[in-house]
PDB file of N, CA and C in Angstrom:
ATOM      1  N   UNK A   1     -52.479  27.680-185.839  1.00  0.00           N
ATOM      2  CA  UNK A   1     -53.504  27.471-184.862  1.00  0.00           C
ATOM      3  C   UNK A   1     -53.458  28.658-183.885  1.00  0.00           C
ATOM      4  N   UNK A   2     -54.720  29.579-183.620  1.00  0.00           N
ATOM      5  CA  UNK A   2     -54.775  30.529-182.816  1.00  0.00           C
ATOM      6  C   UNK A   2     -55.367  29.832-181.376  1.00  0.00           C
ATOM      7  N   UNK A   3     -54.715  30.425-180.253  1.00  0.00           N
ATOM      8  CA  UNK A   3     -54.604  29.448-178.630  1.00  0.00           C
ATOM      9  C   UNK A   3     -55.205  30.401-178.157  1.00  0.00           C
ATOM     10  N   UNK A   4     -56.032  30.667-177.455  1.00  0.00           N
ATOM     11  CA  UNK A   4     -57.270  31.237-177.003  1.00  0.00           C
ATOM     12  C   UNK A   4     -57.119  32.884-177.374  1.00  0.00           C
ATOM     13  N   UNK A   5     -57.057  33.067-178.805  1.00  0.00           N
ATOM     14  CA  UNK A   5     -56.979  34.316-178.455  1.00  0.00           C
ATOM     15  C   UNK A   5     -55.701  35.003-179.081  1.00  0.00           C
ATOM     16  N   UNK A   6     -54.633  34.090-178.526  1.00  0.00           N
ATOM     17  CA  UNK A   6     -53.477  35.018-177.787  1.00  0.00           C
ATOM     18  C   UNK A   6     -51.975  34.698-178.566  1.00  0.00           C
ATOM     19  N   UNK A   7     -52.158  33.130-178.478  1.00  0.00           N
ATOM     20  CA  UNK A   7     -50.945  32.550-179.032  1.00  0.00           C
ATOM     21  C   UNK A   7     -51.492  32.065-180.231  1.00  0.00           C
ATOM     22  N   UNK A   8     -49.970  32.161-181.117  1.00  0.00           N
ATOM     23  CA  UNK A   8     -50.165  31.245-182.504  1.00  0.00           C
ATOM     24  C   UNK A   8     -49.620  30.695-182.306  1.00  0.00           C
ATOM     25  N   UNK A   9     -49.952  29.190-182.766  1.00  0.00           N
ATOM     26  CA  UNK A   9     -49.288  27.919-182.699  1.00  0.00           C
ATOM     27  C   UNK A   9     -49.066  27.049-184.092  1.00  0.00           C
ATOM     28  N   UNK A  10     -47.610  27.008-184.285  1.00  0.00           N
ATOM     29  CA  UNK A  10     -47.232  26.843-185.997  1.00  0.00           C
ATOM     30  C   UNK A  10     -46.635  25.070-185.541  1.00  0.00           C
ATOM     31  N   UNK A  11     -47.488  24.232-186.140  1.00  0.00           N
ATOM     32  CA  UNK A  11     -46.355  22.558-185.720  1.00  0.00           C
ATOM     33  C   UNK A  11     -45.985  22.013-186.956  1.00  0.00           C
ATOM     34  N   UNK A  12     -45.036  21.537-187.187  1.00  0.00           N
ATOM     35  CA  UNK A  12     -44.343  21.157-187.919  1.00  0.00           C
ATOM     36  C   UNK A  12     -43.867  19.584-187.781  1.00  0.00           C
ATOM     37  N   UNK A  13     -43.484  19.152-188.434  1.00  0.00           N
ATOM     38  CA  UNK A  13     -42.826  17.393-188.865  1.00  0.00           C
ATOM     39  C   UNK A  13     -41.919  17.109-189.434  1.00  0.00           C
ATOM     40  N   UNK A  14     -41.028  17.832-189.498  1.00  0.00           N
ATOM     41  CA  UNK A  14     -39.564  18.069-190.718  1.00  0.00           C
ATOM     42  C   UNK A  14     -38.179  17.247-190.044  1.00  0.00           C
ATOM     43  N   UNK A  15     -37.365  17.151-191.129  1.00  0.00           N
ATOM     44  CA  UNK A  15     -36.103  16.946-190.418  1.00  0.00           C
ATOM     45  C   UNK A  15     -35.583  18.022-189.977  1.00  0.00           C
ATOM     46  N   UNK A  16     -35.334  19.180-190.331  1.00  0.00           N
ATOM     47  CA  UNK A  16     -34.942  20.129-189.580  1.00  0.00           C
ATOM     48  C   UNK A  16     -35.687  21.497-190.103  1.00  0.00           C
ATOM     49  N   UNK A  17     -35.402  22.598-189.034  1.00  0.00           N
ATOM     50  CA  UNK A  17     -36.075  23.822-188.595  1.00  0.00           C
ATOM     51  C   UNK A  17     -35.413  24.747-189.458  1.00  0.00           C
ATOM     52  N   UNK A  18     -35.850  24.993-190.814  1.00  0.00           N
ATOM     53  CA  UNK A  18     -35.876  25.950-191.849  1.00  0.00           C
ATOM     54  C   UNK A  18     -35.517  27.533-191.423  1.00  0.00           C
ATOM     55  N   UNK A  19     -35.121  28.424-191.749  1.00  0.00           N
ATOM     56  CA  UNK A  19     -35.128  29.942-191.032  1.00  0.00           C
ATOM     57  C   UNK A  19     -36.693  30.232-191.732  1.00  0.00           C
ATOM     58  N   UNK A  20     -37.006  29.373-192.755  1.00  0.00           N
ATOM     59  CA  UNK A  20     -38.364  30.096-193.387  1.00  0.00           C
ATOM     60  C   UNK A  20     -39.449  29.946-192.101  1.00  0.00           C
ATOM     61  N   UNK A  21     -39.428  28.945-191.809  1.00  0.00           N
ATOM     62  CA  UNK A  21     -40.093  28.232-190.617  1.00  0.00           C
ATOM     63  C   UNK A  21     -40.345  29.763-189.595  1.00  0.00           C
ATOM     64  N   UNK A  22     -39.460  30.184-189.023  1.00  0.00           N
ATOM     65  CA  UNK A  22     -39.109  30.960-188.326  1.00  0.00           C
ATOM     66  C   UNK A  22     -40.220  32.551-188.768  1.00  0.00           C
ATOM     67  N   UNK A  23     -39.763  32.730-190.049  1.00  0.00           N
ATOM     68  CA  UNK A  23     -39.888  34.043-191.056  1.00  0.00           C
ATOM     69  C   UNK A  23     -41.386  33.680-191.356  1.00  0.00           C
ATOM     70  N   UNK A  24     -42.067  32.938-191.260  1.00  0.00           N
ATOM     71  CA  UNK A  24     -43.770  32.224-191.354  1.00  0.00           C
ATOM     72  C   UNK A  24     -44.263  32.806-190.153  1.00  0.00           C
ATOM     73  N   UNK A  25     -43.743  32.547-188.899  1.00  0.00           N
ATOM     74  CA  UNK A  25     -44.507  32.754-188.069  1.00  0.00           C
ATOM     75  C   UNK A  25     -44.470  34.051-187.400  1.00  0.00           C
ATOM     76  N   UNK A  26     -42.890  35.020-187.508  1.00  0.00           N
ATOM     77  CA  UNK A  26     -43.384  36.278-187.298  1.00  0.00           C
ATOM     78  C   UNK A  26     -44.378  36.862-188.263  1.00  0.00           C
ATOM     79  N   UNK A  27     -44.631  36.538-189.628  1.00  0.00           N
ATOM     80  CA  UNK A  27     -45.506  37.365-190.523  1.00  0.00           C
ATOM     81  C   UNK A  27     -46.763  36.635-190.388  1.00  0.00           C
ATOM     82  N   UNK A  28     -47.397  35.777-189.320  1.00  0.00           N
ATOM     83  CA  UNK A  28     -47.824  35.504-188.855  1.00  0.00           C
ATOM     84  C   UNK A  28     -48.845  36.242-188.004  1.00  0.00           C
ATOM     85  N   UNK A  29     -47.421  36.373-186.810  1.00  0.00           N
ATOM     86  CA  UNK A  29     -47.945  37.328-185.864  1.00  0.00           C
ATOM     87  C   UNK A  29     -47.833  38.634-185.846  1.00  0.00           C
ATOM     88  N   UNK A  30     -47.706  39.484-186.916  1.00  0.00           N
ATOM     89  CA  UNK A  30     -47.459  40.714-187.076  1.00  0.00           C
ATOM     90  C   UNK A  30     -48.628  40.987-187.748  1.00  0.00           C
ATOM     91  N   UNK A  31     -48.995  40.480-189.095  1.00  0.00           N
ATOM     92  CA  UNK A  31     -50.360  40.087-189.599  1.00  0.00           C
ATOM     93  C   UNK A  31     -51.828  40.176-188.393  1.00  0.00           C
ATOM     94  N   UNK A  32     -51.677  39.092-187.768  1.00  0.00           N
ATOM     95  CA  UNK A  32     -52.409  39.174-186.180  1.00  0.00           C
ATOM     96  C   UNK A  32     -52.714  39.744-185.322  1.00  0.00           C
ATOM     97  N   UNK A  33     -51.587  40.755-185.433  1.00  0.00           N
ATOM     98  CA  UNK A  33     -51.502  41.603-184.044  1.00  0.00           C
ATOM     99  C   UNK A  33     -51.007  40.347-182.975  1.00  0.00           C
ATOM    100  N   UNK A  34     -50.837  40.012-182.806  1.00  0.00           N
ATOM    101  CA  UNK A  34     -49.990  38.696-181.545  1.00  0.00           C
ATOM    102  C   UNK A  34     -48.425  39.120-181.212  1.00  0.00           C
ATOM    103  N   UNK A  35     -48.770  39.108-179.877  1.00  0.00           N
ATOM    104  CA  UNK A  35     -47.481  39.108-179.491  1.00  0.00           C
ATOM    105  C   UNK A  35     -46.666  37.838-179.362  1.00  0.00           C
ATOM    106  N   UNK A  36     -47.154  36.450-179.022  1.00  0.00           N
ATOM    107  CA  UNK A  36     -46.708  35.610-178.854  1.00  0.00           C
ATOM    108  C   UNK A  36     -46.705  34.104-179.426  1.00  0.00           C
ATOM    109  N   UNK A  37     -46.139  33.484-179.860  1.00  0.00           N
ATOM    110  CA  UNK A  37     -46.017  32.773-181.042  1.00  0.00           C
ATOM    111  C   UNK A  37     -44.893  31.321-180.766  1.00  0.00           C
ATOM    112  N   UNK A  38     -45.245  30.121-181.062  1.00  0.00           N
ATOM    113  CA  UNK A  38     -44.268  28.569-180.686  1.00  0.00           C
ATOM    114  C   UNK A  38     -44.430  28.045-182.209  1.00  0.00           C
ATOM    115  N   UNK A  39     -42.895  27.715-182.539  1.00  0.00           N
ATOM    116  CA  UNK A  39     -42.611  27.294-183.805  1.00  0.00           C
ATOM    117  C   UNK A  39     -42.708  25.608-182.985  1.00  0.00           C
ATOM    118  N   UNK A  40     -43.122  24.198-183.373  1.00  0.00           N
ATOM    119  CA  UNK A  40     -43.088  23.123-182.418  1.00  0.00           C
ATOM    120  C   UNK A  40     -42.820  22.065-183.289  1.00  0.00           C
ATOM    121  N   UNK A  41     -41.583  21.404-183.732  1.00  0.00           N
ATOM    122  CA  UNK A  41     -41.128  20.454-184.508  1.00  0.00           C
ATOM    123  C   UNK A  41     -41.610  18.990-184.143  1.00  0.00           C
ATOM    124  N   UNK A  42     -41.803  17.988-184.288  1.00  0.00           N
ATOM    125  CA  UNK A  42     -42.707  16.431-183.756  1.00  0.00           C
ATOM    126  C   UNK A  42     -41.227  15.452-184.181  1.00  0.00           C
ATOM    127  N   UNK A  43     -40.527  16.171-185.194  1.00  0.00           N
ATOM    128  CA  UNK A  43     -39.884  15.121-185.611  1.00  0.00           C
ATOM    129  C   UNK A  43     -38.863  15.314-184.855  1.00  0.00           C
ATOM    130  N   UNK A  44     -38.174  15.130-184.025  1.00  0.00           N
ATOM    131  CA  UNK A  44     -37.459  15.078-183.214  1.00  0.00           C
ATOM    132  C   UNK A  44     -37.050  14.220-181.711  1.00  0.00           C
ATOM    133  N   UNK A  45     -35.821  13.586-181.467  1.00  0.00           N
ATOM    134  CA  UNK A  45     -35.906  12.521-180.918  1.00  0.00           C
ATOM    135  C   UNK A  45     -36.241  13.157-179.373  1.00  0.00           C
ATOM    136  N   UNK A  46     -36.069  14.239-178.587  1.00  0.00           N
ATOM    137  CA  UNK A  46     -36.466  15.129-177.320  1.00  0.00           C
ATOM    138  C   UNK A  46     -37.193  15.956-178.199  1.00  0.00           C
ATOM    139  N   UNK A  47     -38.664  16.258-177.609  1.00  0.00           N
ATOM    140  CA  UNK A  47     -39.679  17.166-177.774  1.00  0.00           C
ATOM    141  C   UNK A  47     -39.063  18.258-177.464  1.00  0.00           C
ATOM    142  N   UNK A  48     -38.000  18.613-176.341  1.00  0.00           N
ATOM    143  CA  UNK A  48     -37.924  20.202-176.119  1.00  0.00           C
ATOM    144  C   UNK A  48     -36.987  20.832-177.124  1.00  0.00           C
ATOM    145  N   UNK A  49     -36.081  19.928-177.811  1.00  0.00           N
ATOM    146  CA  UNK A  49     -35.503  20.188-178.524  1.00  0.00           C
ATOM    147  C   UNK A  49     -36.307  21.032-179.942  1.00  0.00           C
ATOM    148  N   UNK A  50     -37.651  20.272-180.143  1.00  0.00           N
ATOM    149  CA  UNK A  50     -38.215  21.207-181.396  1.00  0.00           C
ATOM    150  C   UNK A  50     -39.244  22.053-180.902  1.00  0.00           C
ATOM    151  N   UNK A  51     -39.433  22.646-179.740  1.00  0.00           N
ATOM    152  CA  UNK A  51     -39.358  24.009-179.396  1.00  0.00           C
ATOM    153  C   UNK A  51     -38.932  25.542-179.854  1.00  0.00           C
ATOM    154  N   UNK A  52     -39.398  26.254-180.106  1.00  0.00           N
ATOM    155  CA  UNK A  52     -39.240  27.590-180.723  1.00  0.00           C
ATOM    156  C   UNK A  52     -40.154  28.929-180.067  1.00  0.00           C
ATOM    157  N   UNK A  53     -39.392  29.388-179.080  1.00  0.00           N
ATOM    158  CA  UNK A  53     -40.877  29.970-178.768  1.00  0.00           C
ATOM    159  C   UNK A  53     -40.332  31.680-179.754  1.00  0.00           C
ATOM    160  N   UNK A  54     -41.285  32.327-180.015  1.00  0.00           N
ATOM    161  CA  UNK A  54     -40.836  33.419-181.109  1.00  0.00           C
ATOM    162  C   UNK A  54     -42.091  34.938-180.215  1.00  0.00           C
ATOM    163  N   UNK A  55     -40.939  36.186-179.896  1.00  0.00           N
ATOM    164  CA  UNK A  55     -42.082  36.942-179.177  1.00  0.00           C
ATOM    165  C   UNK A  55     -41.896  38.497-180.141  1.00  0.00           C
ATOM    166  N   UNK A  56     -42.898  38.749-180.742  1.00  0.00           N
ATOM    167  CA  UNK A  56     -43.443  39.505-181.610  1.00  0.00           C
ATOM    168  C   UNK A  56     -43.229  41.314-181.229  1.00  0.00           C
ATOM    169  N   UNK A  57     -41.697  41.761-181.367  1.00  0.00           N
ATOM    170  CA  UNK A  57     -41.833  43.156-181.327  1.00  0.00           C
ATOM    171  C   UNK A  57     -42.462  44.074-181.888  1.00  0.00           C
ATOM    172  N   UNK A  58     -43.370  44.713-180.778  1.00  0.00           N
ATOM    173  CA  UNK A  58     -44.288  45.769-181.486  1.00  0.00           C
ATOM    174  C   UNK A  58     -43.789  46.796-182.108  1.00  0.00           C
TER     175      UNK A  58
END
């Protein structure tokens, strides 16, 4: 999901946070041109816990 523009937004539902997970969303935002990018897990018992925020070296 592209966020006005600026951010990509990757959500997920898993038991746990894959490194692929991770490796999706920089080629993502490199693809994009984006600098800024949230990996966001649901399945998780604290929301901040499936948090990922990922920032795209140019």
């Amino acid at each position: 999901m592209l966020i006005e523009n600026e951010i990509i937004l990757e959500i997920k539902a898993v038991n746990s946070m894959e490194p692929v997970f991770t490796a999706q969303l920089i080629t993502y935002l490199k693809l994009a041109d984006k600098k800024l990018g949230y990996l966001i897990n649901f399945n998780v018992s604290l929301l901040k816990d499936g948090f990922r925020r990922i920032v795209n070296k140019f």
